[in-house]
Protein backbone atom coordinates (compact mmCIF):
# COMPACT_ATOMS: atom_id res chain seq x y z
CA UNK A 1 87.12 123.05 69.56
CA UNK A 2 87.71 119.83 71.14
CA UNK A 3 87.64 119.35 74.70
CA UNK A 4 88.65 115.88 76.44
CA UNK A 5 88.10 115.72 80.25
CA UNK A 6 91.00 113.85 82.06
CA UNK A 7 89.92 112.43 85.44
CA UNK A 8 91.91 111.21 88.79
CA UNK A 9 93.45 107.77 87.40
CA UNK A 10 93.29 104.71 89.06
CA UNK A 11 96.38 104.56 91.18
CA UNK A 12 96.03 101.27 92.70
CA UNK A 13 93.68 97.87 93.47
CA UNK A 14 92.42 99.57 96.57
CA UNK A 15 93.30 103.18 96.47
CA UNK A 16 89.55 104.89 96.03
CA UNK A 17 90.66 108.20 97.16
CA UNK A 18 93.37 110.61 96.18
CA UNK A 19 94.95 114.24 96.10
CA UNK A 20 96.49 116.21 94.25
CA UNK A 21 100.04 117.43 95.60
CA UNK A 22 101.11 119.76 92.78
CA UNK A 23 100.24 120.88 89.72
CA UNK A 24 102.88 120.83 86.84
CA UNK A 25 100.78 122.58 84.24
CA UNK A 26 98.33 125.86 83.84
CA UNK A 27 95.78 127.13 81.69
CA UNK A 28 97.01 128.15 78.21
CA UNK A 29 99.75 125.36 78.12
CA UNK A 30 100.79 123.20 75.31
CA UNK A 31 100.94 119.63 76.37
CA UNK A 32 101.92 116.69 74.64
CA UNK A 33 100.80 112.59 75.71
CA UNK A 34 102.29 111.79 77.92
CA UNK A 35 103.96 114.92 79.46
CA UNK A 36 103.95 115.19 83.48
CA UNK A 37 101.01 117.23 84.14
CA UNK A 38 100.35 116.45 88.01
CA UNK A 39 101.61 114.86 91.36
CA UNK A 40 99.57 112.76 92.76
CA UNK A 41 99.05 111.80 96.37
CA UNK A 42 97.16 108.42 98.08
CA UNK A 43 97.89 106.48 101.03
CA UNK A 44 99.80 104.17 99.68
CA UNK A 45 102.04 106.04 97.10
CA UNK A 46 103.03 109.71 95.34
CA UNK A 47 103.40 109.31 91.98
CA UNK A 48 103.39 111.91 88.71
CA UNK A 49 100.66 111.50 86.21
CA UNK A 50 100.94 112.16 82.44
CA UNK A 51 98.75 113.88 79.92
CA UNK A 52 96.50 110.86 77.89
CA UNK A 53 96.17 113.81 75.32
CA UNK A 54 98.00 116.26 73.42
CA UNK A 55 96.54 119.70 73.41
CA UNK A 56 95.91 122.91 75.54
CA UNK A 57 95.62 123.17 79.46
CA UNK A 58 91.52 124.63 79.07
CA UNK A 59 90.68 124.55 82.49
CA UNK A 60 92.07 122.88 85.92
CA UNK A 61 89.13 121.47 88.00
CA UNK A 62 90.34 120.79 91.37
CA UNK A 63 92.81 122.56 93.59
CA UNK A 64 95.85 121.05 95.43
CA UNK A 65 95.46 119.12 98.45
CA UNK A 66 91.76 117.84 98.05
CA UNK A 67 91.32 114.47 98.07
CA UNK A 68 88.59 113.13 95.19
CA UNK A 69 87.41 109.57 94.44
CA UNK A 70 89.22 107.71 91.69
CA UNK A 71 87.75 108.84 88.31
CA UNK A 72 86.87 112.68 89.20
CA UNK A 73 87.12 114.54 86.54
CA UNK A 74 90.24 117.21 87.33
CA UNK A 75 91.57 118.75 84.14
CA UNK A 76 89.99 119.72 80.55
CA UNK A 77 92.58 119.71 77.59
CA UNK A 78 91.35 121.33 74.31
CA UNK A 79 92.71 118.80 71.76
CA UNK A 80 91.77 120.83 68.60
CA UNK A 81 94.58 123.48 69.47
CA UNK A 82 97.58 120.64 68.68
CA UNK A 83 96.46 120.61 64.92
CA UNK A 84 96.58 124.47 64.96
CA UNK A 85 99.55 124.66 66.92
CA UNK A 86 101.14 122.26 63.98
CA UNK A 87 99.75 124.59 61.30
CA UNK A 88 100.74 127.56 62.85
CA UNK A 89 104.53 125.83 63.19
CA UNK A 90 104.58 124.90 59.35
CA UNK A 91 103.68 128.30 58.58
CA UNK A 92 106.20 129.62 60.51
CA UNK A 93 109.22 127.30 59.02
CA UNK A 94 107.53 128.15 55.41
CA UNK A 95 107.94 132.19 55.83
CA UNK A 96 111.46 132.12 57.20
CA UNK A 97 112.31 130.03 54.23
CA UNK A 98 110.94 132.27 51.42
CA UNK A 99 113.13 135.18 50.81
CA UNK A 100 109.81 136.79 49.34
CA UNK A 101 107.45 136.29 51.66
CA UNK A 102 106.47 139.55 53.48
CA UNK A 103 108.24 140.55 56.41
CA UNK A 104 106.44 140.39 59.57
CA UNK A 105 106.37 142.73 62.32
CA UNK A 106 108.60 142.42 65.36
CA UNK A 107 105.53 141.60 67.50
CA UNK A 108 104.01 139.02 65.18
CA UNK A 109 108.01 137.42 65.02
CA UNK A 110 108.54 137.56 68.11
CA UNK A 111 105.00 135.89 69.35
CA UNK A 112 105.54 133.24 66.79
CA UNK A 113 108.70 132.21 67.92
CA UNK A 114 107.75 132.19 71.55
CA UNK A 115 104.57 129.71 70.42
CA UNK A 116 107.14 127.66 68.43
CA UNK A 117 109.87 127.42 71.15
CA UNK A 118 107.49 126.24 74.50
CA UNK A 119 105.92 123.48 72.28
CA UNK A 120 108.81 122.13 70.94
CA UNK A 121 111.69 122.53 73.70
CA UNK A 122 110.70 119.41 75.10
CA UNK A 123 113.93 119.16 76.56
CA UNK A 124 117.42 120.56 76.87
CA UNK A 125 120.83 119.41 75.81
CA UNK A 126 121.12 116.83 78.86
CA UNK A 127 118.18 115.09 77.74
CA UNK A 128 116.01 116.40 81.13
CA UNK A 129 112.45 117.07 80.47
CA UNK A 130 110.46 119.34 81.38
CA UNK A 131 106.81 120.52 82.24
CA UNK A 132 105.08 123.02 79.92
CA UNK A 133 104.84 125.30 83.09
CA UNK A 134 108.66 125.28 83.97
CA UNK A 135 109.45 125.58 79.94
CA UNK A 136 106.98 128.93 80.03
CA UNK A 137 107.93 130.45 83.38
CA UNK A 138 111.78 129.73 82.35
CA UNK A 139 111.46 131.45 78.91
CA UNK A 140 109.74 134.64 80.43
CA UNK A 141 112.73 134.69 82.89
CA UNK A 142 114.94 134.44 80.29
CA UNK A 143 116.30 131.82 82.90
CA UNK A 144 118.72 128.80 82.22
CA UNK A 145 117.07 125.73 83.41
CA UNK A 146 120.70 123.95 83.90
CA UNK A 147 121.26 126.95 86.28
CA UNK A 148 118.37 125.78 88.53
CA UNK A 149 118.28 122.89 91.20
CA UNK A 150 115.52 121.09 91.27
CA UNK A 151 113.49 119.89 94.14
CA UNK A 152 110.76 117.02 92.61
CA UNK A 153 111.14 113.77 92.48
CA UNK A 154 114.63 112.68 91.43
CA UNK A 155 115.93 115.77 91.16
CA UNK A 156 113.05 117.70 88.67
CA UNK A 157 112.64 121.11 88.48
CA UNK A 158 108.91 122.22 89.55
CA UNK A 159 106.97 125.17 88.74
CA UNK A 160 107.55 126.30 92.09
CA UNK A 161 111.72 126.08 91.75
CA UNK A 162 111.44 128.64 88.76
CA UNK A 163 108.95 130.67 90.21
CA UNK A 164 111.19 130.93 93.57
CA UNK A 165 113.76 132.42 91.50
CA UNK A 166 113.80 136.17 92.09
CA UNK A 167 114.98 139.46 89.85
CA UNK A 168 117.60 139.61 92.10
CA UNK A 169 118.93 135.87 91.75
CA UNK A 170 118.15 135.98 87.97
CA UNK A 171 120.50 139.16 87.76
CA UNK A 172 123.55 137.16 89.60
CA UNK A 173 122.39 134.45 87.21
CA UNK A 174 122.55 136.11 83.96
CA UNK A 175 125.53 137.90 84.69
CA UNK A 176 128.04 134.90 85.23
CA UNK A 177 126.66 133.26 82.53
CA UNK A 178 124.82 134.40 79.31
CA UNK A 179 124.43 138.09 80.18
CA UNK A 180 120.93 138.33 79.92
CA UNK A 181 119.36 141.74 79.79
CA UNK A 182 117.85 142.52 83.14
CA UNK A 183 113.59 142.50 83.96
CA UNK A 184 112.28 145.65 83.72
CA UNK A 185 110.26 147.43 85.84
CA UNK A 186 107.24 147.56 83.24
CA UNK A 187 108.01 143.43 83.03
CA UNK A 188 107.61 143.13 86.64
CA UNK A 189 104.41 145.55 86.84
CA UNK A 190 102.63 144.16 84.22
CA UNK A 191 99.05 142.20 85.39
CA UNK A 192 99.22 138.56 86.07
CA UNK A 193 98.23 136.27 83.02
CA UNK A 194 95.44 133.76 83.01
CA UNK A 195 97.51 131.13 83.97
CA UNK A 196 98.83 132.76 87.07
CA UNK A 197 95.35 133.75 88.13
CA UNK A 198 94.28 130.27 87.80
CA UNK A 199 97.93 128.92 90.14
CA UNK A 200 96.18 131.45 92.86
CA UNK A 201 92.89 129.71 92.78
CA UNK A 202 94.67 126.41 92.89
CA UNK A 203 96.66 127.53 95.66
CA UNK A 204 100.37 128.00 94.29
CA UNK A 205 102.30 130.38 94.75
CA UNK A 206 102.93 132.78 92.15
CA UNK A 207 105.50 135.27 93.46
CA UNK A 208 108.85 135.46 93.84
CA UNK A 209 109.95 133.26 97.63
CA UNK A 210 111.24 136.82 98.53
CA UNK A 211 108.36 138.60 98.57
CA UNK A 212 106.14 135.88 99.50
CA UNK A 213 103.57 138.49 100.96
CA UNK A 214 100.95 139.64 98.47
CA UNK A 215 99.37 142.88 98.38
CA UNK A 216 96.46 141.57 100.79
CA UNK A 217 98.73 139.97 103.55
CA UNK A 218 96.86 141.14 106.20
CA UNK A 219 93.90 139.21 104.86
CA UNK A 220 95.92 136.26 104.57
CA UNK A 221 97.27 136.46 107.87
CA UNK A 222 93.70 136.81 109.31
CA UNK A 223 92.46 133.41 107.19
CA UNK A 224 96.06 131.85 108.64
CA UNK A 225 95.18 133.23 112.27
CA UNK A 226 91.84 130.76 112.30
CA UNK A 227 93.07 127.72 110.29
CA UNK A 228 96.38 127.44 112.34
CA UNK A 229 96.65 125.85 115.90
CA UNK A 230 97.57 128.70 118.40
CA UNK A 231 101.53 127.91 119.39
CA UNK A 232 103.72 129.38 121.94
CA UNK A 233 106.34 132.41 121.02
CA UNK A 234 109.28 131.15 119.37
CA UNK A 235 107.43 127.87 118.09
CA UNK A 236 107.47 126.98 114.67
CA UNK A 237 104.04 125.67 112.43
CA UNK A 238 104.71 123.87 109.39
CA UNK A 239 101.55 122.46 107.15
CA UNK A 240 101.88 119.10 106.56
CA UNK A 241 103.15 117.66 102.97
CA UNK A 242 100.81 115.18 101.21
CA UNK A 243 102.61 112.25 102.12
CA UNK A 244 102.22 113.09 105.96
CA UNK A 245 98.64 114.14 105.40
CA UNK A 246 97.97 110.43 103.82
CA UNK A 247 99.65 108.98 106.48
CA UNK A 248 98.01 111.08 109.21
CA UNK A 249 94.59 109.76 107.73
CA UNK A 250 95.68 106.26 107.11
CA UNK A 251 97.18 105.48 110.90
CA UNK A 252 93.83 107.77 112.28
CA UNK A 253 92.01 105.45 110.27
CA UNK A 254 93.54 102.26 111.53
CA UNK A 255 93.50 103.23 115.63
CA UNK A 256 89.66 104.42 115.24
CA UNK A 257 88.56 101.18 113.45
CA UNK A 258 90.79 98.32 114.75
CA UNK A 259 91.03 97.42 118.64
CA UNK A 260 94.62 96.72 119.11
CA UNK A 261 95.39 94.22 120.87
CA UNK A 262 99.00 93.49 121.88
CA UNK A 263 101.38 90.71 123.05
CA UNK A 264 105.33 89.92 122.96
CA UNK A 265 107.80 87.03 122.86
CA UNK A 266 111.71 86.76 123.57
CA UNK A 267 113.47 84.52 120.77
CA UNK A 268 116.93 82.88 121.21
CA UNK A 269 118.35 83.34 117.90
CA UNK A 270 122.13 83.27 118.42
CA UNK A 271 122.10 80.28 115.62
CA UNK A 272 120.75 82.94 113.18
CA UNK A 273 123.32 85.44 114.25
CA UNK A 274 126.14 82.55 113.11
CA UNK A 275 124.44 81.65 109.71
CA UNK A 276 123.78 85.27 109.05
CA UNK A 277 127.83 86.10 110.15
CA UNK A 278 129.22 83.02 108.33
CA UNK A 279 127.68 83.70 104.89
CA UNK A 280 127.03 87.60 104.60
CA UNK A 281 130.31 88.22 103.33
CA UNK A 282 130.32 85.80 100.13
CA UNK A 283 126.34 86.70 99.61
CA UNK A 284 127.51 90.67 99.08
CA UNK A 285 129.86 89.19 96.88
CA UNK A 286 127.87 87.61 94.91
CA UNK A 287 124.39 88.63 94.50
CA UNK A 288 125.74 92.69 95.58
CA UNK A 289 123.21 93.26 98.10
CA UNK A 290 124.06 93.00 101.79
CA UNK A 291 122.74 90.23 104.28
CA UNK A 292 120.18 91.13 107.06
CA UNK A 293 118.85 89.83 109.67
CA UNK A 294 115.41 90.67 108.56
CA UNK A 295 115.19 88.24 105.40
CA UNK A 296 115.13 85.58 108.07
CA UNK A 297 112.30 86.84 110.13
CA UNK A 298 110.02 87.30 107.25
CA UNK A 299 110.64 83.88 106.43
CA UNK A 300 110.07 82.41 109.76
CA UNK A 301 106.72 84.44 109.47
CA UNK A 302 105.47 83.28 106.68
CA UNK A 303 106.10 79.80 107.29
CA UNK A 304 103.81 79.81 110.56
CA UNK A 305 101.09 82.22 108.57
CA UNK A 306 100.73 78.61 106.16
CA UNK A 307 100.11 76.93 109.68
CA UNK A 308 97.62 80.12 111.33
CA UNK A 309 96.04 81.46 108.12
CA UNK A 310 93.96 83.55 110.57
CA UNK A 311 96.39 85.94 110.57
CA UNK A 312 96.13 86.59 106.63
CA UNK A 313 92.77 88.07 107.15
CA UNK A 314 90.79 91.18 106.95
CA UNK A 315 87.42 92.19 108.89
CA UNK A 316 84.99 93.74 106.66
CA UNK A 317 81.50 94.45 108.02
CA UNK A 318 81.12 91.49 110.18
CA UNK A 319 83.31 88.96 107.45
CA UNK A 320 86.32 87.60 107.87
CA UNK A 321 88.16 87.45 104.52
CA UNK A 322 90.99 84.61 104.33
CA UNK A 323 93.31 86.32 101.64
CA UNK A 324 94.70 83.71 98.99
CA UNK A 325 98.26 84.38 99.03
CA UNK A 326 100.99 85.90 101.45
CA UNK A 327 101.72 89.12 100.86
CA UNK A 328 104.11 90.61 103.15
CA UNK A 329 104.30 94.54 103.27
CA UNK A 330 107.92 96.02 105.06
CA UNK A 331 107.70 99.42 106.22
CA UNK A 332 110.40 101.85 104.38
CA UNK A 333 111.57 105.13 105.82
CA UNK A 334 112.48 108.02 103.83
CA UNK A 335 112.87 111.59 103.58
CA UNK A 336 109.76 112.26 101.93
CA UNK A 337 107.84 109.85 104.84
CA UNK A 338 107.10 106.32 105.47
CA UNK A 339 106.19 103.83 102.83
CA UNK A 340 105.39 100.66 102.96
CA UNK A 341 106.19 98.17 99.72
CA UNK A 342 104.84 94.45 99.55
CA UNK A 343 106.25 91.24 99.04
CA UNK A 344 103.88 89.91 96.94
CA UNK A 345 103.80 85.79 97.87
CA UNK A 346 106.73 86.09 100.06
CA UNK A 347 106.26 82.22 101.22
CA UNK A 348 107.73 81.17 97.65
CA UNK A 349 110.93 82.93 98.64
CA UNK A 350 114.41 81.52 100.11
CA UNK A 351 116.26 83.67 102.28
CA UNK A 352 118.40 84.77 99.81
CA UNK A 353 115.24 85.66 97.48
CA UNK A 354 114.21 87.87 100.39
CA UNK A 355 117.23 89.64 100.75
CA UNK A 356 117.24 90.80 97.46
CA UNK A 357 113.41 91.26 96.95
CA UNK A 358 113.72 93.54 100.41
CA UNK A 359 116.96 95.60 98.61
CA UNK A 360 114.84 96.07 95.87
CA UNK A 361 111.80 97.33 97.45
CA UNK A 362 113.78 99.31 100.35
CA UNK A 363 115.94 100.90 97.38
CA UNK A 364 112.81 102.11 95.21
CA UNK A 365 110.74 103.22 98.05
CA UNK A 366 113.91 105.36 98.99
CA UNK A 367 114.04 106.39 95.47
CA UNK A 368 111.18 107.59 94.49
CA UNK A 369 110.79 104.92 91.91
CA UNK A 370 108.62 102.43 92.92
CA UNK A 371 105.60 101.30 90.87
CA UNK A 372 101.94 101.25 92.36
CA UNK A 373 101.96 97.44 92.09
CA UNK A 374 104.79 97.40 94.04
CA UNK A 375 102.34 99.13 97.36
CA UNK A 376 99.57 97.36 96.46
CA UNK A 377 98.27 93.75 98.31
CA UNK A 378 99.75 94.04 101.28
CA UNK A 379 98.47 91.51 104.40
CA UNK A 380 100.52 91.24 106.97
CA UNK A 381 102.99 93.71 107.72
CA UNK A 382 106.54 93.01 109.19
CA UNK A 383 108.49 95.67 110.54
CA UNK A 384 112.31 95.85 111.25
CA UNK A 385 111.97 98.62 114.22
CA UNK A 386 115.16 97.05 115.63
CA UNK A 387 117.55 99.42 112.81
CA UNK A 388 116.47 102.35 114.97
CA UNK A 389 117.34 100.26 118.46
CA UNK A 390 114.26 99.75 119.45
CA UNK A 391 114.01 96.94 121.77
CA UNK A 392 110.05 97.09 122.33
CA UNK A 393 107.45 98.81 120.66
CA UNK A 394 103.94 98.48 119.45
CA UNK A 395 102.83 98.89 115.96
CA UNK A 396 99.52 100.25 114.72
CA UNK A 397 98.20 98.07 112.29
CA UNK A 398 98.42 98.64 108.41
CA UNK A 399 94.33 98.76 107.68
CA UNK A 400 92.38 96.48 107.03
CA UNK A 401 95.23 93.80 107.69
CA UNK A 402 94.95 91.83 110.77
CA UNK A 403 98.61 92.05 112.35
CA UNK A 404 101.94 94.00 112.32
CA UNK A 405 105.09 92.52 113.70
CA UNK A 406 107.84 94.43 115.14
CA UNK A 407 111.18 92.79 115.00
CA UNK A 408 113.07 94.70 117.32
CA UNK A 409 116.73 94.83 117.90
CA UNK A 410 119.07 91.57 118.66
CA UNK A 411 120.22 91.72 122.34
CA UNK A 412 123.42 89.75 123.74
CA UNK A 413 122.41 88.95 126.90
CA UNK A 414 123.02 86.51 129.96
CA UNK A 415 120.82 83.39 130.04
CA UNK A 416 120.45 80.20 132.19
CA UNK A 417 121.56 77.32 130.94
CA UNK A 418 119.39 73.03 131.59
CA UNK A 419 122.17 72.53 133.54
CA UNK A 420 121.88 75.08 135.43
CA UNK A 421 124.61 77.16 134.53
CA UNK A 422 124.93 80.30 132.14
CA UNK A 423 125.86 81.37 128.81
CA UNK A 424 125.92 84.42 126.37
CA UNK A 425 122.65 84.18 123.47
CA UNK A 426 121.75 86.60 121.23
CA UNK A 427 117.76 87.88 122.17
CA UNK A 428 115.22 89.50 120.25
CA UNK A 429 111.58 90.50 121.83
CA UNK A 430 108.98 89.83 118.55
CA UNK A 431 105.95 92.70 119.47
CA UNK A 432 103.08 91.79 117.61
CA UNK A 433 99.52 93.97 117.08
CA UNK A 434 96.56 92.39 116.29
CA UNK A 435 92.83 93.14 115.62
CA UNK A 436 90.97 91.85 118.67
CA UNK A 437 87.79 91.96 116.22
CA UNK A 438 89.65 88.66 114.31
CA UNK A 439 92.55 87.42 116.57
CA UNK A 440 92.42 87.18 120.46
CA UNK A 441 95.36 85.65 122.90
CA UNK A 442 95.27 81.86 122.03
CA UNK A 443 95.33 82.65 118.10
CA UNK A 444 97.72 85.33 118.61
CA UNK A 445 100.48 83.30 121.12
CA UNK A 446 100.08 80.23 118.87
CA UNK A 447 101.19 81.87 115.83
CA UNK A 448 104.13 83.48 117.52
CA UNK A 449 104.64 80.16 119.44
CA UNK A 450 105.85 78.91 115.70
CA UNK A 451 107.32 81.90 114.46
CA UNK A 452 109.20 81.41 116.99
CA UNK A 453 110.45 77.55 116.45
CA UNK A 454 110.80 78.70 113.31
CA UNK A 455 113.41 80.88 114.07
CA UNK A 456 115.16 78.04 116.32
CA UNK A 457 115.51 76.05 112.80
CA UNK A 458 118.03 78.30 111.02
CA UNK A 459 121.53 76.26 111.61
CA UNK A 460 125.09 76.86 110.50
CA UNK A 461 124.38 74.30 107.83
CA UNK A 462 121.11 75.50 106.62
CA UNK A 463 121.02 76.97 103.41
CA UNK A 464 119.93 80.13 102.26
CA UNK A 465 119.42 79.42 98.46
């Protein structure tokens, strides 16, 4: 026996913490390198991790939800068992190819084949893969994995999709499609196997969703009654996914460590509205991403960041660290919560290099698909609040940056004129956050002082390339 201890992986340049979310594997499973084996959540992204050995699930060290530091050890694979799980195969396809060769019994068949079939379907006709623990719990079914909708990440099927699946579904299931023999009562009685008593110490859920309720539910309502905040009648409690949780921790983080400090500007920037109106049209055309407004605040911001580099900093224990390059993060909203991807030196960018550097990021954090160098560097955050019509906010800062801009949304109002008349301009209030550890009011109104002549730049004629 071989055993090869697989620890939390590094997820990121200054991630030292992380959870996690679900577990895609149980004891007894065969894994191969590289198979998903975990989801992973940190503060700055979710991500699945795969197997760095192929073997057998030997023990699972850490249950769901618990955040660990960055090189825990969380899982044990026994690596021995993938050379006897390739003689065992070999012996398998040399007896069913010798006429001869004694016939087995049914139970011995029957076990062999199962063996042979989870550690080689790898994946179906569609080319979807799928984890050891989904393969098992679908063969045991008897359950057609094209039959299921998945709920992971891009559309996967998790343990918990098959295991949600009950007798009664897998009935309607079987009958429209393969006629499958039914479960049996004897099936459905018999004791839970290893791996299912390890998914209750981890914390998953084991049972069909419609009889969620275990044999001990009174217990569990008693444990429920003292961990869950008392609500009214009629409210509903919902635990917070892993993503929130990280968030939760991450903004608690920031508002107990940081003293905000706040302060806003109005900006004319009908020119902007022109440029931006004159040229979107032929820019979707071409490059097949659409034309913001935002490209062009990010741009005006890190053109007066080169002129106030105090407000590329970070305050760690009484130093001020001056970070090297601009690295501008853009809060993303999405179903699964809010991410926040970085433009990594977003000062060597035109506007139209921001445009599509902001689709790409915006698309991926949407997506799912985003790499961990992609939510990594961050120090200065700029946030387009004015999509949700926002016209003044304030942001908590993105720790241990220094700032967080809120661009909020463009305004046609009335305005006086030198001359002492009036005219129609398009406004925008700029509501930056600052740490009052590094920045205070002069720093602080300078810097926005330029952003803001920055802005008043952008002309018809200017050009975006």
């Amino acid at each position: 026996m071989s055993i090869e201890t697989f620890n939390m992986p590094h997820l990121g340049e200054s991630v030292t913490e992380a959870s996690i979310s679900q577990w895609l594997v149980s004891v007894g499973d065969q894994v191969e390198r590289f198979d998903p084996i975990a989801e992973a959540v940190s503060d700055k992204v979710t991500t699945e991790i795969p197997s760095d050995f192929t073997g057998t699930i030997k023990e699972i060290l850490i249950e769901t939800d618990v955040e660990v530091e960055i090189g825990t050890p969380i899982l044990k694979v026994d690596t021995a068992s993938s050379e006897a799980t390739e003689e065992t195969t070999e012996e398998v396809t040399e007896h069913s190819s010798d006429k001869e060769a004694k016939a087995t019994t049914p139970t011995d068949s029957s076990n062999e084949t199962t063996r042979t079939d989870l550690n080689e379907q790898k994946t179906d006709a569609s080319g979807k893969r799928y984890s050891p623990a989904v393969r098992r719990i679908a063969h045991e079914k008897g359950l057609d994995l094209a039959q299921v909708e998945g709920s992971g990440r891009h559309g996967r099927i998790t343990r918990r999709d098959v295991e949600a699946i009950s007798a009664e579904d897998l009935q309607s299931t079987t009958d429209e499609t393969v006629q499958s023999p039914p479960s049996t009562p004897s099936a459905q009685e018999e004791q839970p196997t290893p791996s299912e008593q390890v998914s209750e110490q981890v914390g998953q859920t084991t049972e069909d969703s419609s009889a969620f309720q275990a044999s001990d539910s009174s217990q569990s309502q008693a444990a429920q009654s003292k961990s869950v905040p008392q609500a009214n009648e009629g409210s509903k409690v919902v635990k917070a996914d892993p993503v929130r949780k990280a968030i939760a921790k991450k903004m608690t983080q920031s508002v107990n460590e940081i003293p905000h400090a706040w302060m806003m500007v109005e900006v004319d920037v009908s020119n902007i509205v022109e440029l931006r109106n004159q040229v979107k049209e032929s820019f979707n055309q071409t490059e097949n991403v659409k034309l913001s407004f935002f490209p062009f605040f990010v741009k005006a911001v890190t053109q007066a960041i080169k002129k106030h580099p105090i407000m590329n900093t970070s305050w760690d224990d009484g130093h001020i660290i001056y970070h090297k390059d601009i690295n501008i993060s853009i809060a993303v909203g999405s179903e699964e919560g809010l991410f926040v991807p970085v433009i990594k030196q977003a000062d060597n960018y035109s506007i139209s290099g921001l445009a599509k550097e902001i689709d790409r990021l915006a698309s991926g954090a949407r997506a799912g698909t985003l790499s961990n160098d992609d939510m990594q560097g961050g120090t200065m955050t700029v946030n387009n609040t004015g999509v949700f019509g926002s016209t003044q906010s304030m942001g908590i800062i993105n720790h241990p940056q220094a700032a967080i801009l809120q661009v909020e949304k463009i305004q046609k109002k009335v305005v006086p004129t030198d001359d002492g008349g009036f005219r129609f301009a398009h406004m925008v209030n700029l509501c930056l956050s600052m740490d009052h550890r590094i920045l205070d009011g002069l720093a602080a109104g300078q810097f926005l002082a330029d952003v803001k002549q920055n802005l008043s730049h952008f002309q018809r004629e200017t050009d975006i390339y």
